[in-house]
Protein backbone atom coordinates (compact mmCIF):
# COMPACT_ATOMS: atom_id res chain seq x y z
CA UNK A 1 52.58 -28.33 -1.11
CA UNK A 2 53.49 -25.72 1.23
CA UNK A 3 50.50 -24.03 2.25
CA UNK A 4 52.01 -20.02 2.97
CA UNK A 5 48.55 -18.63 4.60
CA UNK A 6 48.54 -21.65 7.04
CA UNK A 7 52.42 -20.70 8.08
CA UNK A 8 51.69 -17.20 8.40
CA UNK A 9 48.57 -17.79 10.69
CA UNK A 10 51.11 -19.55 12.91
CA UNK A 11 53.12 -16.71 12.92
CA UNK A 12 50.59 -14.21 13.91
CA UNK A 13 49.14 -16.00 16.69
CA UNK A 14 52.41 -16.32 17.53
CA UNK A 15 53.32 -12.39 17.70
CA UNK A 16 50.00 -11.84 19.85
CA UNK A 17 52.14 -13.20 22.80
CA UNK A 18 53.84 -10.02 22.99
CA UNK A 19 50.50 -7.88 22.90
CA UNK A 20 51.05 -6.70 26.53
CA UNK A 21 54.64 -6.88 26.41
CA UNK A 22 56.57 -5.62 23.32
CA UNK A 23 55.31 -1.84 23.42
CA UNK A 24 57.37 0.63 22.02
CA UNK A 25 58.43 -2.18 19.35
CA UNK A 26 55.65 -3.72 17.45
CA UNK A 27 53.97 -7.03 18.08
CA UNK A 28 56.21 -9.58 15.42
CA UNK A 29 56.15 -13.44 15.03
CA UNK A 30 58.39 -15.57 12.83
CA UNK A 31 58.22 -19.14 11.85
CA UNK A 32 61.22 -21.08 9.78
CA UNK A 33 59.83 -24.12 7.56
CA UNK A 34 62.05 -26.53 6.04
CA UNK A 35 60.15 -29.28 3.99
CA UNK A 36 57.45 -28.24 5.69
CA UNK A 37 58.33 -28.84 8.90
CA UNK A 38 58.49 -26.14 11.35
CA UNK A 39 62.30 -26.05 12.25
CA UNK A 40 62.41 -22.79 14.35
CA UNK A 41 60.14 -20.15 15.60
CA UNK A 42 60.37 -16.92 18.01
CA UNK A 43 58.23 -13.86 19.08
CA UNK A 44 59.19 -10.38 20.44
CA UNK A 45 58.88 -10.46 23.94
CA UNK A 46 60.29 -6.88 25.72
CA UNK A 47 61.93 -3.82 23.91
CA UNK A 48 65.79 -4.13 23.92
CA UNK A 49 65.64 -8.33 23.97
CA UNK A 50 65.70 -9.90 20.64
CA UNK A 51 63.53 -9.88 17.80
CA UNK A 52 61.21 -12.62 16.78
CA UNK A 53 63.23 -13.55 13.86
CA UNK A 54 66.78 -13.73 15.75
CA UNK A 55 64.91 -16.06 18.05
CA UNK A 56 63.22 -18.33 15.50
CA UNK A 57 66.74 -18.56 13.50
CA UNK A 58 68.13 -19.52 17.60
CA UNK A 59 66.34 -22.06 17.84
CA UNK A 60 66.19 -23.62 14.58
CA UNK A 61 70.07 -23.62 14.54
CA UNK A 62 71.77 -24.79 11.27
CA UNK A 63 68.28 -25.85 10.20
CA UNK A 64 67.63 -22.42 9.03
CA UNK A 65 69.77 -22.74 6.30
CA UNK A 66 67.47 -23.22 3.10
CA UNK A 67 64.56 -22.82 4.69
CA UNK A 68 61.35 -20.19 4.30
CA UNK A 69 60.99 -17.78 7.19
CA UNK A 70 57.34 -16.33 7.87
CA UNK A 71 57.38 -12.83 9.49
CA UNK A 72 54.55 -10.71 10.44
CA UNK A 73 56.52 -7.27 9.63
CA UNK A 74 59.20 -6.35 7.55
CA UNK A 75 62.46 -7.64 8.76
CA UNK A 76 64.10 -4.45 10.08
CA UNK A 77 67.01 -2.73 8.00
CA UNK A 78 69.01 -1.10 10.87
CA UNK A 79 70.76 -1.90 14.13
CA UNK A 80 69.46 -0.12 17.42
CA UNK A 81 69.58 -1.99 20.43
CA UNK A 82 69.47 -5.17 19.03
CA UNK A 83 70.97 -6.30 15.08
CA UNK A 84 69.07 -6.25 11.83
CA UNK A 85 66.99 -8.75 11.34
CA UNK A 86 67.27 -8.30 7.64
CA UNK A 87 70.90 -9.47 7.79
CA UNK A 88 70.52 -12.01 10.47
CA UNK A 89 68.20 -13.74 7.61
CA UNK A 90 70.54 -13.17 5.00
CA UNK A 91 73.32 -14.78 7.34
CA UNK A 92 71.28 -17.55 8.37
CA UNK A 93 71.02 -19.00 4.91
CA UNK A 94 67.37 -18.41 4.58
CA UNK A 95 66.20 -18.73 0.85
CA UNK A 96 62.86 -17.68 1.10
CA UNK A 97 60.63 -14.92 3.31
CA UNK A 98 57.20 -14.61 3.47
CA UNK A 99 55.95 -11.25 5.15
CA UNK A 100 52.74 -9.85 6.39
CA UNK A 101 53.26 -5.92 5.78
CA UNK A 102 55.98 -3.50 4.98
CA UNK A 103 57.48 -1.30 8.14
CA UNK A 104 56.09 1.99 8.12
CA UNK A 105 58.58 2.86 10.22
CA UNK A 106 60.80 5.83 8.26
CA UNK A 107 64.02 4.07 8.99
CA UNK A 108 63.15 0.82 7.69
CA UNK A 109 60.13 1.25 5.03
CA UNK A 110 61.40 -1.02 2.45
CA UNK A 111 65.06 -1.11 3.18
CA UNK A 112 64.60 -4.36 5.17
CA UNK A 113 62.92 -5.70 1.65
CA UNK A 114 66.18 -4.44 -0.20
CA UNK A 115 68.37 -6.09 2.22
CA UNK A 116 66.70 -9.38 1.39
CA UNK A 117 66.38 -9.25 -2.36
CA UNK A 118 69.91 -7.58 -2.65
CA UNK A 119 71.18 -11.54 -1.12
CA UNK A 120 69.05 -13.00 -3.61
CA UNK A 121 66.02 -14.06 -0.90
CA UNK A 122 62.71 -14.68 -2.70
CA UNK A 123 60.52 -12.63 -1.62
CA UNK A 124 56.64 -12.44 -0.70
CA UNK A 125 54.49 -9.93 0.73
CA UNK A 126 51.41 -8.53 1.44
CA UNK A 127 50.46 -11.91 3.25
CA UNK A 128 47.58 -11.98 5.60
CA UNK A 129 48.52 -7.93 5.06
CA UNK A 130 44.85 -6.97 7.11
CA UNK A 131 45.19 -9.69 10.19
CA UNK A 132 49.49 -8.39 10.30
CA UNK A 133 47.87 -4.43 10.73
CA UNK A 134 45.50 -5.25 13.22
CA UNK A 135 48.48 -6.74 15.37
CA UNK A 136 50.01 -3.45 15.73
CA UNK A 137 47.39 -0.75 14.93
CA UNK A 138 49.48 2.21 17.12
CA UNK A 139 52.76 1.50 15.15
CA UNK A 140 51.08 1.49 11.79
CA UNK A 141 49.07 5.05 12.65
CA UNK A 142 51.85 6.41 14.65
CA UNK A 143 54.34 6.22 12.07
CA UNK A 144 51.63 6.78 9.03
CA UNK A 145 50.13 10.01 10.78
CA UNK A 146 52.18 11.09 13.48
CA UNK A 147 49.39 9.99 16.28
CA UNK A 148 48.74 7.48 18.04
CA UNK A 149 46.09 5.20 17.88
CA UNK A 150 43.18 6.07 20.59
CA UNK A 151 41.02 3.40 21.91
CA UNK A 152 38.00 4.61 24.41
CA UNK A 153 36.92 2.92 26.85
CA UNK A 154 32.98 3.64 27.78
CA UNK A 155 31.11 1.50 30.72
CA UNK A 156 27.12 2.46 30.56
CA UNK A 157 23.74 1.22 31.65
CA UNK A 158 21.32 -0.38 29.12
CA UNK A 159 19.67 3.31 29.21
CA UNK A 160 23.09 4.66 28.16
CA UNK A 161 23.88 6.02 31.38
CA UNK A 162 27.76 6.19 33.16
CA UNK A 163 26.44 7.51 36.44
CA UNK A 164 24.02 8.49 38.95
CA UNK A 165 23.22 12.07 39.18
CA UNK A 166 25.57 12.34 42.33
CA UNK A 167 28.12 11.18 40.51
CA UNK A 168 28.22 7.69 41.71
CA UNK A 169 29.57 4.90 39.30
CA UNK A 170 30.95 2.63 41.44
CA UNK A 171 30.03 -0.03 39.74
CA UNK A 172 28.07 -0.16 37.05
CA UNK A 173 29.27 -3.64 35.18
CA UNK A 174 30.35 -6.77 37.06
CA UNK A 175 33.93 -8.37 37.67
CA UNK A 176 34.41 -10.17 34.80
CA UNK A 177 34.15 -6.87 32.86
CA UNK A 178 36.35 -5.13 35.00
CA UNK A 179 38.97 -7.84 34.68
CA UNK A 180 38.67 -7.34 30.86
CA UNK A 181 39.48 -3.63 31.30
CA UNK A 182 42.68 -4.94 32.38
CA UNK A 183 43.22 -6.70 28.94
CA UNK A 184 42.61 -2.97 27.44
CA UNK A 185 45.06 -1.28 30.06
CA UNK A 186 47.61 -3.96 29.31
CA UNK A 187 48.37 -3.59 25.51
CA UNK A 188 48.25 0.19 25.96
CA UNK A 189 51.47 2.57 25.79
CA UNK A 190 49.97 5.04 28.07
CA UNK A 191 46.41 5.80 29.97
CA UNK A 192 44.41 8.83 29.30
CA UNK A 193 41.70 10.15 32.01
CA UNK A 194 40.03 13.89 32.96
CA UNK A 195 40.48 15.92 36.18
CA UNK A 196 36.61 15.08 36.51
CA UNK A 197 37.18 11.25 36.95
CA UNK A 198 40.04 11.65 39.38
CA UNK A 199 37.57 14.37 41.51
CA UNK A 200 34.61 12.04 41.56
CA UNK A 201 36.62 8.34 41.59
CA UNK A 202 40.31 8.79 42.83
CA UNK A 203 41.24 5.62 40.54
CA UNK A 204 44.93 3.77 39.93
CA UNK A 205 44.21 2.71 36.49
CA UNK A 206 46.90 0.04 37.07
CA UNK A 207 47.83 -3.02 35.55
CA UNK A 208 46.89 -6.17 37.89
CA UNK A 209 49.08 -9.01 37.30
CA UNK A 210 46.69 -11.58 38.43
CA UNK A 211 43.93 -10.81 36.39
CA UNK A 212 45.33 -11.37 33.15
CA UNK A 213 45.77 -14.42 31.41
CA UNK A 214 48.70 -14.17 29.96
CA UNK A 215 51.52 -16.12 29.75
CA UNK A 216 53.90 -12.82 30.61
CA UNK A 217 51.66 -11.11 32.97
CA UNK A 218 54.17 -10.12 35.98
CA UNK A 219 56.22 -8.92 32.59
CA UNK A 220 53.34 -7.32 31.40
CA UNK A 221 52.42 -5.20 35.21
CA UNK A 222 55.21 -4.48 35.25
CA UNK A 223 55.91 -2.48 31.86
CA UNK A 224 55.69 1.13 32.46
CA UNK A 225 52.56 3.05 31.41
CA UNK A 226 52.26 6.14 32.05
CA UNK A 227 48.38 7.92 33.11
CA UNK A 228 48.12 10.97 31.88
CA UNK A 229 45.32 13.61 33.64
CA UNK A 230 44.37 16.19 31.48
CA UNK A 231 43.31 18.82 34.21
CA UNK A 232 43.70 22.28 32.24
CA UNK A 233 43.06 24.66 35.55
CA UNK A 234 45.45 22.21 37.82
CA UNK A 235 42.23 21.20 39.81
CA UNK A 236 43.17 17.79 40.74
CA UNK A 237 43.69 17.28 44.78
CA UNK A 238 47.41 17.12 46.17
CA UNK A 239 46.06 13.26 47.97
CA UNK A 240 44.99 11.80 44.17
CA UNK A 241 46.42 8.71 43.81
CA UNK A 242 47.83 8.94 40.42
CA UNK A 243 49.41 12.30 41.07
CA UNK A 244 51.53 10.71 43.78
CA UNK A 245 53.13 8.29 41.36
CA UNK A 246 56.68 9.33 39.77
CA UNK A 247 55.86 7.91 36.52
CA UNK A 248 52.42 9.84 35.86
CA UNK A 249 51.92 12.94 33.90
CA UNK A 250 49.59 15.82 34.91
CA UNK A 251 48.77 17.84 31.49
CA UNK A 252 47.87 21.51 31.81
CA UNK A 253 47.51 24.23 29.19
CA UNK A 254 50.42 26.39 29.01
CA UNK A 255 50.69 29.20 31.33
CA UNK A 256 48.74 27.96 33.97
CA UNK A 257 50.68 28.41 37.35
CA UNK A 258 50.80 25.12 39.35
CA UNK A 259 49.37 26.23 42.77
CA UNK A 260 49.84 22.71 44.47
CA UNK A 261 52.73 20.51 45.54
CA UNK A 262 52.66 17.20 43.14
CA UNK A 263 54.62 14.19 42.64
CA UNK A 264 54.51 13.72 39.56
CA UNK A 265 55.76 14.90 36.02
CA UNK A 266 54.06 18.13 34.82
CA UNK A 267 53.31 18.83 31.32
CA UNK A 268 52.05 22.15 29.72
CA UNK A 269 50.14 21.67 26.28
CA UNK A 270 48.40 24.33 23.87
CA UNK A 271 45.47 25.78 25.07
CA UNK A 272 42.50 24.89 22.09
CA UNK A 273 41.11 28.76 22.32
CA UNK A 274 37.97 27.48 24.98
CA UNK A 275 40.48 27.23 27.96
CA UNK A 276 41.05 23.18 27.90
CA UNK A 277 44.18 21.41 26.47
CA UNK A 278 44.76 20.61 22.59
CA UNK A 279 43.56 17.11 22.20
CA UNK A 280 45.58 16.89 18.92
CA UNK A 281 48.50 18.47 19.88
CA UNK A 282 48.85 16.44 23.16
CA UNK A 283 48.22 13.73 21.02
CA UNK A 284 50.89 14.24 18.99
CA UNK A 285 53.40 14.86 21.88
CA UNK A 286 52.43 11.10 23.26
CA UNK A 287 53.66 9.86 19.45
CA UNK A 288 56.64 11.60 20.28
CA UNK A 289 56.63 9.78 23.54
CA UNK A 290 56.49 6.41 21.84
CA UNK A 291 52.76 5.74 22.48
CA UNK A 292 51.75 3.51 20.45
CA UNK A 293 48.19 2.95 21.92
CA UNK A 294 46.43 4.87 23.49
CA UNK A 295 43.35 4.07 26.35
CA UNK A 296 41.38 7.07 27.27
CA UNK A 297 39.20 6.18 30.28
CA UNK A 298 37.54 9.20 31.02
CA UNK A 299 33.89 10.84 31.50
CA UNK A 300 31.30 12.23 28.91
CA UNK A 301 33.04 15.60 28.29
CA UNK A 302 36.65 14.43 27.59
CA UNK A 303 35.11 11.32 25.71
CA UNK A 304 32.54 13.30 23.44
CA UNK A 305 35.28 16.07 22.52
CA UNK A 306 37.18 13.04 21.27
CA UNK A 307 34.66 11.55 18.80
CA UNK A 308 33.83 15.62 18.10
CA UNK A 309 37.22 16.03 17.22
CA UNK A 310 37.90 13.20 15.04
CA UNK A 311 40.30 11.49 17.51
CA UNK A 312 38.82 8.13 18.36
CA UNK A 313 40.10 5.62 16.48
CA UNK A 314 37.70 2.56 18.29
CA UNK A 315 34.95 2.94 20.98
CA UNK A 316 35.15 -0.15 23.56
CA UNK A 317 31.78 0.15 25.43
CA UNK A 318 30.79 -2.38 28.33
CA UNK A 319 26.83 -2.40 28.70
CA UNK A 320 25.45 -3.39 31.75
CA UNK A 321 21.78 -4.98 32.10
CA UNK A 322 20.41 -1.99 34.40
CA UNK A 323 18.39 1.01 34.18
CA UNK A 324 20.05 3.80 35.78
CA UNK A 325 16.95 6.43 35.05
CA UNK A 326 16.59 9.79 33.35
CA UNK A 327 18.34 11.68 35.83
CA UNK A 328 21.56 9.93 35.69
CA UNK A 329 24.44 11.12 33.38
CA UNK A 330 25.02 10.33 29.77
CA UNK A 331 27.56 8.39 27.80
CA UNK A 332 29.20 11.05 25.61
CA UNK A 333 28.84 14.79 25.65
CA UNK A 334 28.88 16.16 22.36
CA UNK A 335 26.97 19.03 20.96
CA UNK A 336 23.46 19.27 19.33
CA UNK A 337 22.78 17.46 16.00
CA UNK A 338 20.27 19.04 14.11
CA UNK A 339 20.30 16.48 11.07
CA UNK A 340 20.52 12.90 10.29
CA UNK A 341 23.29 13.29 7.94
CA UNK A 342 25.37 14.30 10.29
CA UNK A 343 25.48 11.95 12.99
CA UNK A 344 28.47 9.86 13.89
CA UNK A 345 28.50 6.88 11.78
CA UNK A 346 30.14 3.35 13.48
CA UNK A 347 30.71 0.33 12.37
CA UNK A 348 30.51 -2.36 15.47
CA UNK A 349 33.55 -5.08 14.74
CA UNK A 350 32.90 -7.12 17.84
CA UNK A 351 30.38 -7.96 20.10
CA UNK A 352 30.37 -10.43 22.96
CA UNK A 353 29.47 -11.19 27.11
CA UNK A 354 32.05 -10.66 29.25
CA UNK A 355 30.16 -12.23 32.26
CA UNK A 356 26.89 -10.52 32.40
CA UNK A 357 27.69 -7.93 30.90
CA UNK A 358 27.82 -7.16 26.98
CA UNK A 359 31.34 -5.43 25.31
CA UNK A 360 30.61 -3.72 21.83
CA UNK A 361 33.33 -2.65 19.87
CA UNK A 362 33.15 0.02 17.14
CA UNK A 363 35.26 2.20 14.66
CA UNK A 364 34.30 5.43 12.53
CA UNK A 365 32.55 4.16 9.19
């Protein structure tokens, strides 16, 4: 008996081996069975290359014919830069699909389902439906909401500290941590950081090649990703590192003159009525942009106004065993709560060591 979940699994860990890779397009595996025997499988790999079911139906050649393809995410309808993978399917004799999750995406949202049915395909969804969504969480919100999804990244103390009172950081958790930063960096669209953290830490917030352990990883470094520095009163020094870089973005509010020299883009965002840029509204621009996901690395101001806001879709918080002391700086800023019922509720979904140090994951409740 053909056992669907067990297929599907397949084709979901196969998908994750575009996680770094495949952003703007979603992460998408497909598997072809055939009595079954796995007779062809494929993953999306870059944007513009082809998709994980035109690869699975490559290499299973006239095998496909008759046989049940398992896709993470609705085949899509339409041709862009590559062809429908809808009507590749339907052309490849396929009889049966099995898929994860519809396409929230507006131009396919079903149509890639009536493509298949229209042939006479069987059809199955809603598969593994929660594992298929947490594949691509900034396509699913992006194209559900009209944001992107917003991950942010927290490094503290076991005292919940991020720095000493002079400002110094540098560092609070060990290596292995820091490598896994790189994971976080990697399977973002774009990078998200404060004036404040360029002033007191002058960071890249690149991609290293050789510290991820992926099979792609050059592919993955490589794959643009834009930092953008939200620095409302153009404070950030002329020598910054990431305002020397072509490809980065320096975000003010509108109407503020740009008195220094940079080279970089320039962006000017609504002002939120206290003098610093629209989160939301910059927020939605980077949807605009293609962002998918989103990694804020920033300090306690930017990072509270966030989880204030409503805007934090996970917290990723690396705790270090050390006591950094009263006087040292706090996590988050955010402003006084005077009642139980109304402090921010989280629910952790992971927690592990990374080396030495302990990574907690958590969403809103």
């Amino acid at each position: 008996m053909v056992d669907d979940a067990h297929f599907m699994a397949r084709a979901i860990r196969l998908a994750e081996k575009g996680l770094y890779t495949s952003d703007p397009n979603p992460r998408v595996g497909c598997i072809l069975v055939k009595n079954d025997c796995v007779v062809g499988e494929g993953f999306h790999l870059t944007s513009g290359e082809s998709h994980a079911e035109a690869n699975a139906i490559a290499e299973a050649g006239d095998a496909a014919r008759g046989a049940t393809a398992y896709v993470t995410l609705e085949p899509c309808s339409f041709q862009g830069r590559t062809p429908s993978c809808a009507t590749a399917l339907v052309a490849a004799g396929v009889k049966r699909v099995v898929a994860a999750m519809a396409d929230p995406h507006e131009r396919n949202a079903g149509a890639g389902y009536r493509i298949l049915q229209d042939a006479g395909i069987e059809l199955t969804t809603t598969l593994l439906e929660s594992a298929a969504r947490k594949l691509n969480p900034g396509h699913v919100k992006r194209y559900e909401t009209g944001l992107p999804y917003v991950r942010l990244k927290l490094a503290m103390s076991l005292d919940g500290k991020t720095a000493l009172a002079n400002g110094d950081s540098q560092w609070i958790t060990g290596e292995e941590a820091r490598r896994d930063v790189q994971k976080l960096r990697a399977r973002s669209s774009a990078i998200v950081t404060g004036v404040q953290t360029i002033i007191d830490d002058d960071p890249r917030l690149t991609v290293r090649a050789q510290e991820l352990d992926a099979e792609h990883s050059e592919l993955a470094a490589a794959r643009k990703r834009p930092v953008y520095v939200l620095d409302s009163k153009l404070r950030v020094p002329a020598h910054a590192k990431i305002v020397n870089s072509p490809e980065n973005v320096l975000v003010s509010v509108a109407g503020t003159a740009a008195g220094n020299s940079f080279n970089c883009r320039l962006l000017a965002v609504d002002g939120d009525g206290t003098g610093c840029v629209h989160l939301s509204r910059f927020l939605q621009h980077l949807a605009l942009e293609d962002c998918n996901e989103v990694l804020f690395e920033c300090g306690p101001t930017l990072g509270g106004s966030l989880v204030e806001q409503g805007l934090c879709d996970e917290i990723v918080i690396y705790m270090a065993p050390k006591i950094m002391g009263s006087g040292a700086r706090s996590l988050l800023k955010v402003s006084e709560i005077d009642t139980m019922g109304d402090l921010f509720n989280m629910n952790i979904t992971d927690f592990r060591f990374i080396g030495d140090d302990i990574r907690i994951t958590a969403v809103p409740n």
